[in-house]
PDB file of N, CA and C in Angstrom:
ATOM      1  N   UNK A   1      13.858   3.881  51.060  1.00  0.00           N
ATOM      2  CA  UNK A   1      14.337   2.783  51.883  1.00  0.00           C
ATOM      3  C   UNK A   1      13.300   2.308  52.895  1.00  0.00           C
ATOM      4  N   UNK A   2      12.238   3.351  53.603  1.00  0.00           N
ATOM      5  CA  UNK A   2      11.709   2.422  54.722  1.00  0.00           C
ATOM      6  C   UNK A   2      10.661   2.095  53.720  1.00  0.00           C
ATOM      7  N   UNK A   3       9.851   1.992  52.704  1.00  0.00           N
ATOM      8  CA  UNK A   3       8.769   1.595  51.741  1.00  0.00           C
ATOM      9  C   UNK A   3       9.538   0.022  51.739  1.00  0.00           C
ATOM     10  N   UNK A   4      10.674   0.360  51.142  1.00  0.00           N
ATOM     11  CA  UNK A   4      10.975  -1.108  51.346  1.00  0.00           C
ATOM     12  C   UNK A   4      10.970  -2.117  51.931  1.00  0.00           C
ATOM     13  N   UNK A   5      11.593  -1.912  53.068  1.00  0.00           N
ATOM     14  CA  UNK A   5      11.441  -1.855  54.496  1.00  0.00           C
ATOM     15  C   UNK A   5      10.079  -3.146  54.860  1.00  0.00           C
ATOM     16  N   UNK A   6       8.675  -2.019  54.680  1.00  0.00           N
ATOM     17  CA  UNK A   6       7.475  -2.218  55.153  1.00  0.00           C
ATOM     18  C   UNK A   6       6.775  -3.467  54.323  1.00  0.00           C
ATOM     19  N   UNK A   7       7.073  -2.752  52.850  1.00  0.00           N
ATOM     20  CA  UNK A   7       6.681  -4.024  52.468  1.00  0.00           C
ATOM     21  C   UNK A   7       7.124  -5.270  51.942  1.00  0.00           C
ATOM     22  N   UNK A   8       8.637  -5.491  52.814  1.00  0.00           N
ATOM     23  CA  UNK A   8       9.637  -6.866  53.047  1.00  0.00           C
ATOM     24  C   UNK A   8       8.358  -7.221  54.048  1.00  0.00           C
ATOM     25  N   UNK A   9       8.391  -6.411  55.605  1.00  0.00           N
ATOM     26  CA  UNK A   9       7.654  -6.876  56.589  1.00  0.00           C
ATOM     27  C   UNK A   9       6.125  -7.282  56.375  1.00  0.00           C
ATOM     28  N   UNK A  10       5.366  -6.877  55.232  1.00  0.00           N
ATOM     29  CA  UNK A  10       4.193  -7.461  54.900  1.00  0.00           C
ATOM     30  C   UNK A  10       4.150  -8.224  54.335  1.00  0.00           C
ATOM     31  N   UNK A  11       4.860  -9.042  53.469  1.00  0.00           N
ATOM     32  CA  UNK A  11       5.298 -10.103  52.938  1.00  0.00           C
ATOM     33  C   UNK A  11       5.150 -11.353  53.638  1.00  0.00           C
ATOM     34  N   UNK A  12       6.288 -11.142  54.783  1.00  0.00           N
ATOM     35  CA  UNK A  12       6.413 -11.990  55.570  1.00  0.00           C
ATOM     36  C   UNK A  12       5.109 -12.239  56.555  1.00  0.00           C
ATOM     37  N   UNK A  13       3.800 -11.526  56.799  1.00  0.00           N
ATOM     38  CA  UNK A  13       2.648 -11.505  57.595  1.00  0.00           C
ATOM     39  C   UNK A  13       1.473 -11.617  56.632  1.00  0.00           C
ATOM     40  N   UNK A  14       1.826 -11.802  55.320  1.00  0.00           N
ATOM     41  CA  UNK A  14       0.761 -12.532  54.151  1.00  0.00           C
ATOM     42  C   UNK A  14       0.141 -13.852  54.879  1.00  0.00           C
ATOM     43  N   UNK A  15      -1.656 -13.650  54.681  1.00  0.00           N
ATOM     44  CA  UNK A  15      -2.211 -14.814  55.271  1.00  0.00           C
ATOM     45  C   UNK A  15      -1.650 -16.138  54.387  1.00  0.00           C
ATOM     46  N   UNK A  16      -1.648 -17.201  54.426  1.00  0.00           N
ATOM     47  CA  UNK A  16      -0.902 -18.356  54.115  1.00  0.00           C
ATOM     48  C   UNK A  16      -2.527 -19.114  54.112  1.00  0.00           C
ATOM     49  N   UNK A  17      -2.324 -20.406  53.589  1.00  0.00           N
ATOM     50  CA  UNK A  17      -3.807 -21.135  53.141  1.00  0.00           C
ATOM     51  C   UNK A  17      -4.290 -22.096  54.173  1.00  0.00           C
ATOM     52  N   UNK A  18      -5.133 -21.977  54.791  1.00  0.00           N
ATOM     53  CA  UNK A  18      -5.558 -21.701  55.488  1.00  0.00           C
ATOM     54  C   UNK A  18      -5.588 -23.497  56.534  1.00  0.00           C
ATOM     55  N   UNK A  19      -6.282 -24.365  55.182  1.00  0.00           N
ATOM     56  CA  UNK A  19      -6.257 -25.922  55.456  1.00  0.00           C
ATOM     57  C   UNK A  19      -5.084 -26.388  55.067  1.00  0.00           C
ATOM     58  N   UNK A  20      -4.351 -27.865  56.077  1.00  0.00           N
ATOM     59  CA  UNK A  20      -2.568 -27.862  56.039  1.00  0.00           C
ATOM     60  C   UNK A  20      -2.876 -29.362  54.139  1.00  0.00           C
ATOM     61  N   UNK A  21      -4.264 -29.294  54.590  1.00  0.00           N
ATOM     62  CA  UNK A  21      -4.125 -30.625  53.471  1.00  0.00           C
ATOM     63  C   UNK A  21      -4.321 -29.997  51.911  1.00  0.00           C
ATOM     64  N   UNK A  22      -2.839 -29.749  51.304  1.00  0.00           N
ATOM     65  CA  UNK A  22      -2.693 -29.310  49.851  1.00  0.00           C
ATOM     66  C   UNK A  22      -3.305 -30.222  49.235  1.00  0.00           C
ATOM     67  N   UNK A  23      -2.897 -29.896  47.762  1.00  0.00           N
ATOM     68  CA  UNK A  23      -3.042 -30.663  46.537  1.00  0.00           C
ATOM     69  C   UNK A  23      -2.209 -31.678  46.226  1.00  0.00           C
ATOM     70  N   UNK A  24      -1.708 -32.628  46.341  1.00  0.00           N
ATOM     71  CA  UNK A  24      -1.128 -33.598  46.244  1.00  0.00           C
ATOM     72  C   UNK A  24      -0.919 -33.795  44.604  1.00  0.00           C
ATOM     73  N   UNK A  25       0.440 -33.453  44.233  1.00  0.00           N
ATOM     74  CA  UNK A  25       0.901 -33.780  43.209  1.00  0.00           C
ATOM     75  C   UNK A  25       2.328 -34.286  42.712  1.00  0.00           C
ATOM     76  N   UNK A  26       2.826 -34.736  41.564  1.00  0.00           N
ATOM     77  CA  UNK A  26       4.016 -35.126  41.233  1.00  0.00           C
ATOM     78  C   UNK A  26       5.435 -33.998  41.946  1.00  0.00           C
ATOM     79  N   UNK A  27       4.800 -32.851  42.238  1.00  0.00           N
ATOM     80  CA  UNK A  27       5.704 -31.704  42.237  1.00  0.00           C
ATOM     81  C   UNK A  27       6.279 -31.541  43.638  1.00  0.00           C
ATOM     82  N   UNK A  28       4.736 -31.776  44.197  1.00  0.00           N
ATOM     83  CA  UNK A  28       5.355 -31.553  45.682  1.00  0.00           C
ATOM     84  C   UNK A  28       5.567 -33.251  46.519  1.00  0.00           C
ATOM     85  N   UNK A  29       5.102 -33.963  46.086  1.00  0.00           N
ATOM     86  CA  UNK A  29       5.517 -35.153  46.433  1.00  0.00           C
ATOM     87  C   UNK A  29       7.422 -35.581  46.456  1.00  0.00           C
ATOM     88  N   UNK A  30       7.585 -36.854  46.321  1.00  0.00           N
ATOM     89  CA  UNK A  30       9.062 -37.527  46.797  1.00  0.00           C
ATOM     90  C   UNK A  30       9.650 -37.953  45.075  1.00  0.00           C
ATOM     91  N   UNK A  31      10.404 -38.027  45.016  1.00  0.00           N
ATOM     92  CA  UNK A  31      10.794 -38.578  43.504  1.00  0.00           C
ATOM     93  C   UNK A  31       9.800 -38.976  42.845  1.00  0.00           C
ATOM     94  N   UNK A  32       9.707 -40.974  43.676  1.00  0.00           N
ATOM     95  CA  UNK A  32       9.272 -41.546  42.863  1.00  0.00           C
ATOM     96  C   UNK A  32       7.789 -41.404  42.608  1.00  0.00           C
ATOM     97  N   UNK A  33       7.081 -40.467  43.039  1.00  0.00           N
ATOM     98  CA  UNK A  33       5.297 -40.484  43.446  1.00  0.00           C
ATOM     99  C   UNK A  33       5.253 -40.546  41.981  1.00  0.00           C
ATOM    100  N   UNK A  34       4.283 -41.114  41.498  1.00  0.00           N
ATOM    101  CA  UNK A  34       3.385 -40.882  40.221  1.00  0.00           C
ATOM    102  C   UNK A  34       1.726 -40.781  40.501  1.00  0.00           C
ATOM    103  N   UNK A  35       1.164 -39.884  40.488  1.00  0.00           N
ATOM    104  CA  UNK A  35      -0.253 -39.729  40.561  1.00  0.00           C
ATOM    105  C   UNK A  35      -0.985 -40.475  39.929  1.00  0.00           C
ATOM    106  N   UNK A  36      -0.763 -40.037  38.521  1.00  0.00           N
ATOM    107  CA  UNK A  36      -2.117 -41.096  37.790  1.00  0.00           C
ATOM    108  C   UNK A  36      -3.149 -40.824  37.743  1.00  0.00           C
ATOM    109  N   UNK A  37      -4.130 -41.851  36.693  1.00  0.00           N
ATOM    110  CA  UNK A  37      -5.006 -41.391  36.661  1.00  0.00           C
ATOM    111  C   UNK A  37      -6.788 -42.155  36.945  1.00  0.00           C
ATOM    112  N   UNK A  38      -6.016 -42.552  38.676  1.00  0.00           N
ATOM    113  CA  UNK A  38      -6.575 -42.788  39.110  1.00  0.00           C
ATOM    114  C   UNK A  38      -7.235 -44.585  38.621  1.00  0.00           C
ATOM    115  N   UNK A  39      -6.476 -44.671  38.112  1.00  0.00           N
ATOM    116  CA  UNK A  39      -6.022 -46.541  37.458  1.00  0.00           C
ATOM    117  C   UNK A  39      -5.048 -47.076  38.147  1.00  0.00           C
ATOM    118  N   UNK A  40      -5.014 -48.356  38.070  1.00  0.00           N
ATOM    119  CA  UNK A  40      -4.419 -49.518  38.642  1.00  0.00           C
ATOM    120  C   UNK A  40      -3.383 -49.667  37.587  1.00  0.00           C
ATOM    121  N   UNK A  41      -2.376 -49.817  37.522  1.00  0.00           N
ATOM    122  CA  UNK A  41      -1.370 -50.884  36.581  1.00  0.00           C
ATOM    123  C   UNK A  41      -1.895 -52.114  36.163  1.00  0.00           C
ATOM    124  N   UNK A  42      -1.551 -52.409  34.950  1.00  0.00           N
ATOM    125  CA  UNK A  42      -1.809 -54.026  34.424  1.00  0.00           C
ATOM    126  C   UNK A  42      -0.950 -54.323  34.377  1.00  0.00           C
ATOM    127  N   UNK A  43       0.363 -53.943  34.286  1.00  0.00           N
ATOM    128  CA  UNK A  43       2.057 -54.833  34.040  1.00  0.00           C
ATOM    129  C   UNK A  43       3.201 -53.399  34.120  1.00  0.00           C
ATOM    130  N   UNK A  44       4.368 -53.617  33.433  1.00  0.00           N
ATOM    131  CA  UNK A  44       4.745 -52.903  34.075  1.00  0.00           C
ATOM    132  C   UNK A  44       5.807 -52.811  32.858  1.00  0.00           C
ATOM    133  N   UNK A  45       6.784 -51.765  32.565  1.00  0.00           N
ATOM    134  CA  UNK A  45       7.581 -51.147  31.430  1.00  0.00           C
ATOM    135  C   UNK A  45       8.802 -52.404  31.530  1.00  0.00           C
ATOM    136  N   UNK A  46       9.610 -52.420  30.260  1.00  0.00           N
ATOM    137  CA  UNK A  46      10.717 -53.192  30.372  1.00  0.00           C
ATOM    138  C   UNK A  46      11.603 -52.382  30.201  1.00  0.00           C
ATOM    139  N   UNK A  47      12.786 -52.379  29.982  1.00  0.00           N
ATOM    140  CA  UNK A  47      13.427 -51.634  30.223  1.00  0.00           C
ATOM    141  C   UNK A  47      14.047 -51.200  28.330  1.00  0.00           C
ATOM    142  N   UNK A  48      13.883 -51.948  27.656  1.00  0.00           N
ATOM    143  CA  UNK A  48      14.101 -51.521  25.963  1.00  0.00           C
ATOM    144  C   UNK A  48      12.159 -50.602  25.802  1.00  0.00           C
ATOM    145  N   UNK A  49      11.608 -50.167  26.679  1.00  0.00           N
ATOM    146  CA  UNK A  49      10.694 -49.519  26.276  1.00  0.00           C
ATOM    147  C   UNK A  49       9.467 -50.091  26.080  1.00  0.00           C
ATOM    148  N   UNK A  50       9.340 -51.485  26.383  1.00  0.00           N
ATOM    149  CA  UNK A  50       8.026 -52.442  26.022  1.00  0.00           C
ATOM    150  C   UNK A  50       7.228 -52.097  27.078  1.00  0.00           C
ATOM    151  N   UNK A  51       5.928 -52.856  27.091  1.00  0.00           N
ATOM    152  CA  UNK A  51       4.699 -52.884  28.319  1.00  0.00           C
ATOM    153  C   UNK A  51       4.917 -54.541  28.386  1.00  0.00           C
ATOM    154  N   UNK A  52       4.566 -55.306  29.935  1.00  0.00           N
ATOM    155  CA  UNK A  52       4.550 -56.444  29.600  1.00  0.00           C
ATOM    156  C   UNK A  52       3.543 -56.302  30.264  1.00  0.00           C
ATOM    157  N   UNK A  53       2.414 -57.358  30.031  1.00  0.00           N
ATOM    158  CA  UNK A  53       1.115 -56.868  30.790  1.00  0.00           C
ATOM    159  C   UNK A  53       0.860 -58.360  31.671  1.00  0.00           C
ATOM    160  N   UNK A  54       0.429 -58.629  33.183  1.00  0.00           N
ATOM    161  CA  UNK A  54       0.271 -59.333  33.894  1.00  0.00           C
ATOM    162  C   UNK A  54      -1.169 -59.715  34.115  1.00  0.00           C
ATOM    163  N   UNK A  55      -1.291 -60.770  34.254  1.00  0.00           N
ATOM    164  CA  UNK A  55      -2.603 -61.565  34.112  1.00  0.00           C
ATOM    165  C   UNK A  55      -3.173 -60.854  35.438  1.00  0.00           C
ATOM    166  N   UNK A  56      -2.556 -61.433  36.055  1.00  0.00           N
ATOM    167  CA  UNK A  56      -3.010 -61.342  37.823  1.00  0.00           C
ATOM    168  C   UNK A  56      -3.807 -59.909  38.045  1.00  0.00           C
ATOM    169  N   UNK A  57      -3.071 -59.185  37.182  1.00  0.00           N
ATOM    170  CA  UNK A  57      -3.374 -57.725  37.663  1.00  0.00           C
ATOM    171  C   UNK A  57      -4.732 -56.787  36.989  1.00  0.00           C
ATOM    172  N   UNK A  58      -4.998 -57.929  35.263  1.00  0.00           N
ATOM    173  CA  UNK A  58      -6.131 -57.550  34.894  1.00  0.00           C
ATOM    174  C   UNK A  58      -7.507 -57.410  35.635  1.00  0.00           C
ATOM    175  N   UNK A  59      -8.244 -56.321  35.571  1.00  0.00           N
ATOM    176  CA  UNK A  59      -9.541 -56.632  35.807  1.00  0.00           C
ATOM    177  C   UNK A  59     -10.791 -58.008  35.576  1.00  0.00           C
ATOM    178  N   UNK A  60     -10.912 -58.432  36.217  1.00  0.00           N
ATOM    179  CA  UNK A  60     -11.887 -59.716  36.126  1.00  0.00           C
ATOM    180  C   UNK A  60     -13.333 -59.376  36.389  1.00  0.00           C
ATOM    181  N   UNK A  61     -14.446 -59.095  35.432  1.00  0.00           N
ATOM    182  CA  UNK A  61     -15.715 -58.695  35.880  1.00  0.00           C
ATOM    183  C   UNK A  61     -16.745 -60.210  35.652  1.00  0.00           C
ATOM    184  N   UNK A  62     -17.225 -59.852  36.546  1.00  0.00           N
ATOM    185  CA  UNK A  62     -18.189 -61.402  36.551  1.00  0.00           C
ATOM    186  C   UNK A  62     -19.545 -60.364  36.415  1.00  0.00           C
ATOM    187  N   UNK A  63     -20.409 -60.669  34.788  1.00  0.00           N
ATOM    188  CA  UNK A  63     -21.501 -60.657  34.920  1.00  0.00           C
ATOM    189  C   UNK A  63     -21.942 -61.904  34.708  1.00  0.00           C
ATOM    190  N   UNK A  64     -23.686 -61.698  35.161  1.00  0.00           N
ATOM    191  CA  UNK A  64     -25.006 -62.579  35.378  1.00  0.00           C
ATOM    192  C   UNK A  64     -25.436 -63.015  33.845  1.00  0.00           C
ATOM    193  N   UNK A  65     -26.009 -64.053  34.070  1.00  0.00           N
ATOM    194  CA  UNK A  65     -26.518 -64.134  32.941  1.00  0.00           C
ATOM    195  C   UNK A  65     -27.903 -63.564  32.597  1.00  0.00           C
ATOM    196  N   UNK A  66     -28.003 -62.637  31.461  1.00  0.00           N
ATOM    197  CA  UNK A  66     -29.826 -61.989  31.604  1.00  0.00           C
ATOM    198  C   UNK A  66     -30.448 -62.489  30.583  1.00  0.00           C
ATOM    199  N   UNK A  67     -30.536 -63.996  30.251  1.00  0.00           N
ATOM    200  CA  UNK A  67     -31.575 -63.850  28.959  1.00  0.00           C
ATOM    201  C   UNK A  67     -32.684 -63.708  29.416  1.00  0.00           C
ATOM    202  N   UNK A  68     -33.507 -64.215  30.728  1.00  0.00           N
ATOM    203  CA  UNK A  68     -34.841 -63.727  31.177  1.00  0.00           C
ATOM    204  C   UNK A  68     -34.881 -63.035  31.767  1.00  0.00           C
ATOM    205  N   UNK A  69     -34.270 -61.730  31.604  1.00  0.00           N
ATOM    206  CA  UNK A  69     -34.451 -60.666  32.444  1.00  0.00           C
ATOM    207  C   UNK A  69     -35.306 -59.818  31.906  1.00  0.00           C
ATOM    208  N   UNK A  70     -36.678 -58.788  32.251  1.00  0.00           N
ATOM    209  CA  UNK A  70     -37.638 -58.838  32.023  1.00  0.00           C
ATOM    210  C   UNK A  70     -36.841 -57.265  31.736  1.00  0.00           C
ATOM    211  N   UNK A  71     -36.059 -56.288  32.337  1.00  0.00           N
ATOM    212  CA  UNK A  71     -36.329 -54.848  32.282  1.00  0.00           C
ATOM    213  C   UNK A  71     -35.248 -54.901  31.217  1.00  0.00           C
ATOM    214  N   UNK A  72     -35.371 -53.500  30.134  1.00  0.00           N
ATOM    215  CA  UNK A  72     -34.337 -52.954  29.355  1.00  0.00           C
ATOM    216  C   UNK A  72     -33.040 -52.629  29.713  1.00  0.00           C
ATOM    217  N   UNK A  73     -31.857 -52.812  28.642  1.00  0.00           N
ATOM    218  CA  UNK A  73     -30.961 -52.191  29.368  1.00  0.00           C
ATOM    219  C   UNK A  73     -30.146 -50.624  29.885  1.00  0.00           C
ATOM    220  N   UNK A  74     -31.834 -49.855  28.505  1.00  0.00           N
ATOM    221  CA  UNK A  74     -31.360 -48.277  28.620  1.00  0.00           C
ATOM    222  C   UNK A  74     -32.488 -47.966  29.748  1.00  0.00           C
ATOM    223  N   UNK A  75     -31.736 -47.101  29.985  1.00  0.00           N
ATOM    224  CA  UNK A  75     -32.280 -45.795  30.751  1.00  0.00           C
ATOM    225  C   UNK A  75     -32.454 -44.149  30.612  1.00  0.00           C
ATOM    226  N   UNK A  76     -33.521 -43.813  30.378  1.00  0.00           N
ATOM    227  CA  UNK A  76     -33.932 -42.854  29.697  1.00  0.00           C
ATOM    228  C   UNK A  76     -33.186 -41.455  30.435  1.00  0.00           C
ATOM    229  N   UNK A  77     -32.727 -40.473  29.554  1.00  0.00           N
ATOM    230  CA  UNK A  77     -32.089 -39.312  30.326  1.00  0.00           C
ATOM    231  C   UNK A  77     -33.519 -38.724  30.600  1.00  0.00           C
ATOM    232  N   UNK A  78     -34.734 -38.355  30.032  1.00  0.00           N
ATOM    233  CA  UNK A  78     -35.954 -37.492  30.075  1.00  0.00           C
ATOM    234  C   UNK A  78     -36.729 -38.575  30.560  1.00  0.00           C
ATOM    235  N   UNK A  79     -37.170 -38.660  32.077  1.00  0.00           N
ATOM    236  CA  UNK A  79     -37.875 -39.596  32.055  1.00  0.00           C
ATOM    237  C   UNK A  79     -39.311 -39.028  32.469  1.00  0.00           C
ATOM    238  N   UNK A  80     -40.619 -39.664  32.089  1.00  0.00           N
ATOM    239  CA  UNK A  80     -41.661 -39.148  32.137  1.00  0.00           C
ATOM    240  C   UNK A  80     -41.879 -38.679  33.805  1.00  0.00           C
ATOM    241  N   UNK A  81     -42.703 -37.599  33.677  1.00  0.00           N
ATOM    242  CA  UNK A  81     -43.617 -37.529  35.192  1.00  0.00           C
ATOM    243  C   UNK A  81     -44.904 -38.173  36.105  1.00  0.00           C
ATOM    244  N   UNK A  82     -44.509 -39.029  35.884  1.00  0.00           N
ATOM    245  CA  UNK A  82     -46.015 -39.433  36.532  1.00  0.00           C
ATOM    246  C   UNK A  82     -46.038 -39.737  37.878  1.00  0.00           C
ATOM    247  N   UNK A  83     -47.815 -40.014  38.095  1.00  0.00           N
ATOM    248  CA  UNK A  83     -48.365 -39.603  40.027  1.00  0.00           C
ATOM    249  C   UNK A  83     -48.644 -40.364  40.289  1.00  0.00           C
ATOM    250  N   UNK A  84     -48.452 -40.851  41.098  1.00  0.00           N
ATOM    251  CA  UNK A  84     -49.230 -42.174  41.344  1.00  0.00           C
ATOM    252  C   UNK A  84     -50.000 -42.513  42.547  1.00  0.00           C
ATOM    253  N   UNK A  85     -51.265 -43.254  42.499  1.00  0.00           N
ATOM    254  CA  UNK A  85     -52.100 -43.342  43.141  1.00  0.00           C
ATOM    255  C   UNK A  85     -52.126 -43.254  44.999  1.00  0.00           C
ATOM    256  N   UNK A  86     -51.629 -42.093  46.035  1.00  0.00           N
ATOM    257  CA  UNK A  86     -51.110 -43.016  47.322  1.00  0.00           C
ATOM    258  C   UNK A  86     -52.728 -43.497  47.914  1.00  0.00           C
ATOM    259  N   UNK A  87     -52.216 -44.634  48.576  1.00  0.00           N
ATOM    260  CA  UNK A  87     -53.548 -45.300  49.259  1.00  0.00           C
ATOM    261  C   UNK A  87     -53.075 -44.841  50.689  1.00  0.00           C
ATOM    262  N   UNK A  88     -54.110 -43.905  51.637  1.00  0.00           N
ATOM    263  CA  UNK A  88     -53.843 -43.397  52.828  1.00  0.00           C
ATOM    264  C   UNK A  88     -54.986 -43.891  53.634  1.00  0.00           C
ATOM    265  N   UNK A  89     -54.878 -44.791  54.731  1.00  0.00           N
ATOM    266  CA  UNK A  89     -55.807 -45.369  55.306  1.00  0.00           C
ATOM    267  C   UNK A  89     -55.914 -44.738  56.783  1.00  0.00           C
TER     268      UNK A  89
END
């Protein structure tokens, strides 16, 4: 009985974590939270199970135009080493 006892009372004096800012998830959040994955919505469910998807909400990317653009568009993962000349006056 007092084993028991002692370690009810150590239980209760277990260090606890340490920073108050958890992990933020579906579980410990409010009903409606949905996490995600880290995306925006484009439209939104109907209620027979469809997606209806909203203009407004698509992504709009504006590129440039490059036909005279002089540099490539890859970029090398191994790129060479080279030194180059410093001019120290």
């Amino acid at each position: 009985m007092p084993l028991g006892l002692i370690v009810g009372i150590a239980r209760t004096f277990r260090r606890k974590r340490t920073s108050s800012l958890d992990i933020l998830s579906s579980k410990r959040a409010s009903k409606g939270y949905y996490k995600g994955k880290n995306c925006k919505p484009t439209g939104f469910h109907t209620r027979k199970g469809g997606y209806v998807l909203v203009e407004e909400k698509l992504p709009k990317y504006v590129v440039p135009d490059l036909t005279d653009f002089k540099l490539k568009p890859y970029v090398s993962q191994c790129p060479i080493n080279t030194t180059e000349a410093s001019d120290t006056k």
